[in-house]
Protein backbone atom coordinates (compact mmCIF):
# COMPACT_ATOMS: atom_id res chain seq x y z
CA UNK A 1 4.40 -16.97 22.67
CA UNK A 2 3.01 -16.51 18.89
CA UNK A 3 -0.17 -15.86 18.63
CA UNK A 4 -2.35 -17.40 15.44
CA UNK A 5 -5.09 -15.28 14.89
CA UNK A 6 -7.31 -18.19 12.92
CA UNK A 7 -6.01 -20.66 15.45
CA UNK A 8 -7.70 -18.87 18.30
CA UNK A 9 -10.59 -17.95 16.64
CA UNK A 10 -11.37 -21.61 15.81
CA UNK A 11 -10.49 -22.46 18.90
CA UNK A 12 -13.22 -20.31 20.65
CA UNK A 13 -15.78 -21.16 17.95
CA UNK A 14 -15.13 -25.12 18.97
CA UNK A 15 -15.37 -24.25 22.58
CA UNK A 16 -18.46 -22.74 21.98
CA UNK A 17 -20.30 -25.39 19.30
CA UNK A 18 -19.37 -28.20 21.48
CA UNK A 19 -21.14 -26.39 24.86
CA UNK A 20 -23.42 -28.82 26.26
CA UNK A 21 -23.73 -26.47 29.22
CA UNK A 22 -24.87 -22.89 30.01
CA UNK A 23 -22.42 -20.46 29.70
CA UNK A 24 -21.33 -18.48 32.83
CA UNK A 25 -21.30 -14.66 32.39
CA UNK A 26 -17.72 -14.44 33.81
CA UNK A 27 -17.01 -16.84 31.07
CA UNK A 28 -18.87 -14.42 28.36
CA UNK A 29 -16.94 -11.84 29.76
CA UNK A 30 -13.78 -13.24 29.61
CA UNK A 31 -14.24 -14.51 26.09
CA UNK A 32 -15.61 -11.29 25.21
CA UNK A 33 -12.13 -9.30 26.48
CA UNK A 34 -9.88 -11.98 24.54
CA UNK A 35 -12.14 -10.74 21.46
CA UNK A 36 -11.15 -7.61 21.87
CA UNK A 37 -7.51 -8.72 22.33
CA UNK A 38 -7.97 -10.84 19.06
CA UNK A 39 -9.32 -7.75 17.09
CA UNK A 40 -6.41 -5.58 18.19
CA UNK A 41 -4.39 -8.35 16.70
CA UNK A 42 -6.30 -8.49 13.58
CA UNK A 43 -6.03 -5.00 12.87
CA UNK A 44 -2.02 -4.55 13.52
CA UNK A 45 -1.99 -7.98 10.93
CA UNK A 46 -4.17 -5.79 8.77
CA UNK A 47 -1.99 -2.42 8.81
CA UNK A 48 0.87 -4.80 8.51
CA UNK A 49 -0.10 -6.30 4.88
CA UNK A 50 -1.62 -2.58 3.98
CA UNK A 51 2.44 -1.44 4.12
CA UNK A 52 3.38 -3.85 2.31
CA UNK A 53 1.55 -3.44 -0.23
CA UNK A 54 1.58 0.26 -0.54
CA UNK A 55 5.54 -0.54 -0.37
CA UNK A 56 5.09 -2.70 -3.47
CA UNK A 57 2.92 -0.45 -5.10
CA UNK A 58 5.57 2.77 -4.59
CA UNK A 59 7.92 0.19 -5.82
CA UNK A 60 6.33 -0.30 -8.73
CA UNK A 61 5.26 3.22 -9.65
CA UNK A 62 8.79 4.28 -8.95
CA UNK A 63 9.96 1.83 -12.07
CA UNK A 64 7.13 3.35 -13.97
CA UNK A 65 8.72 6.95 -13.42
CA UNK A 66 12.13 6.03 -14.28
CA UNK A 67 10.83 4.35 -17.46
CA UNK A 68 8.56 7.35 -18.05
CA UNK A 69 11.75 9.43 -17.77
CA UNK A 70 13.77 7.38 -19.92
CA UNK A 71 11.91 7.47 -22.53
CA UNK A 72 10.94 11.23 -22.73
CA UNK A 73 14.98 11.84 -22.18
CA UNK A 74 15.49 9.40 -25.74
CA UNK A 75 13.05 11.78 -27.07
CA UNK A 76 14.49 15.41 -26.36
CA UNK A 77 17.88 13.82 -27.21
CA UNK A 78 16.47 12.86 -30.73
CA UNK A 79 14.77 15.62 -31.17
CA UNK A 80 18.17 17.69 -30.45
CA UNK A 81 19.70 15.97 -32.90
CA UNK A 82 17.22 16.49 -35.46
CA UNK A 83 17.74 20.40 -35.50
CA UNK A 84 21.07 19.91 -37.15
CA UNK A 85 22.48 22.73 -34.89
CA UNK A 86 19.58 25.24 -35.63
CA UNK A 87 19.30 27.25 -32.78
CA UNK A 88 15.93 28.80 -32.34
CA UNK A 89 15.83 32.30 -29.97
CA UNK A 90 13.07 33.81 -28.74
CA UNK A 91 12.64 37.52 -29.32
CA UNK A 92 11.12 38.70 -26.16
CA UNK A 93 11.11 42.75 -27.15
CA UNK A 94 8.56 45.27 -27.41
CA UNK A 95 6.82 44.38 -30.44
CA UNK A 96 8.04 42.13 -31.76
CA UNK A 97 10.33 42.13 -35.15
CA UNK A 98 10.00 44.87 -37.31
């Protein structure tokens, strides 16, 4: 059995709008524990879409990285070529050069 959350809400707002008698407290009470059930629902609907769209949003962010990295990869690799086989070492003595 599905259960449609707006469905069943609607239903039990009808129910109550078209009340021409006095509710019964075991009726309240009844109502009141398939509330509860409903908002259990609700909130396992609402973690549901909140994965998703953290899901999406890692999705995303992980094409971001990869085109952050390609780019700054393009750059070292021009820049390497741009030293026209200079080779730059440090000098990491006491000192310095004399």
């Amino acid at each position: 059995m599905t259960i449609v959350l707006s469905q069943e809400l609607s239903a039990i707002a009808a129910e109550f709008i078209s009340r021409h008698n006095e509710v019964s407290l075991d009726e309240i009470r009844d109502t009141g524990r398939l509330l509860a059930g409903l908002s259990q629902l609700a909130f396992s609907q609402e973690r549901e879409l909140e994965i998703h769209r953290l899901r999406e949003l890692g999705q995303a962010n992980i094409r971001t990285v990869g085109e952050l990295v390609d780019t700054h990869t393009a750059e070292i690799l021009r820049l390497h070529r741009q030293t026209d086989g200079k080779v730059i070492r440090p000098d990491f003595t006491k000192g310095g050069r004399s």
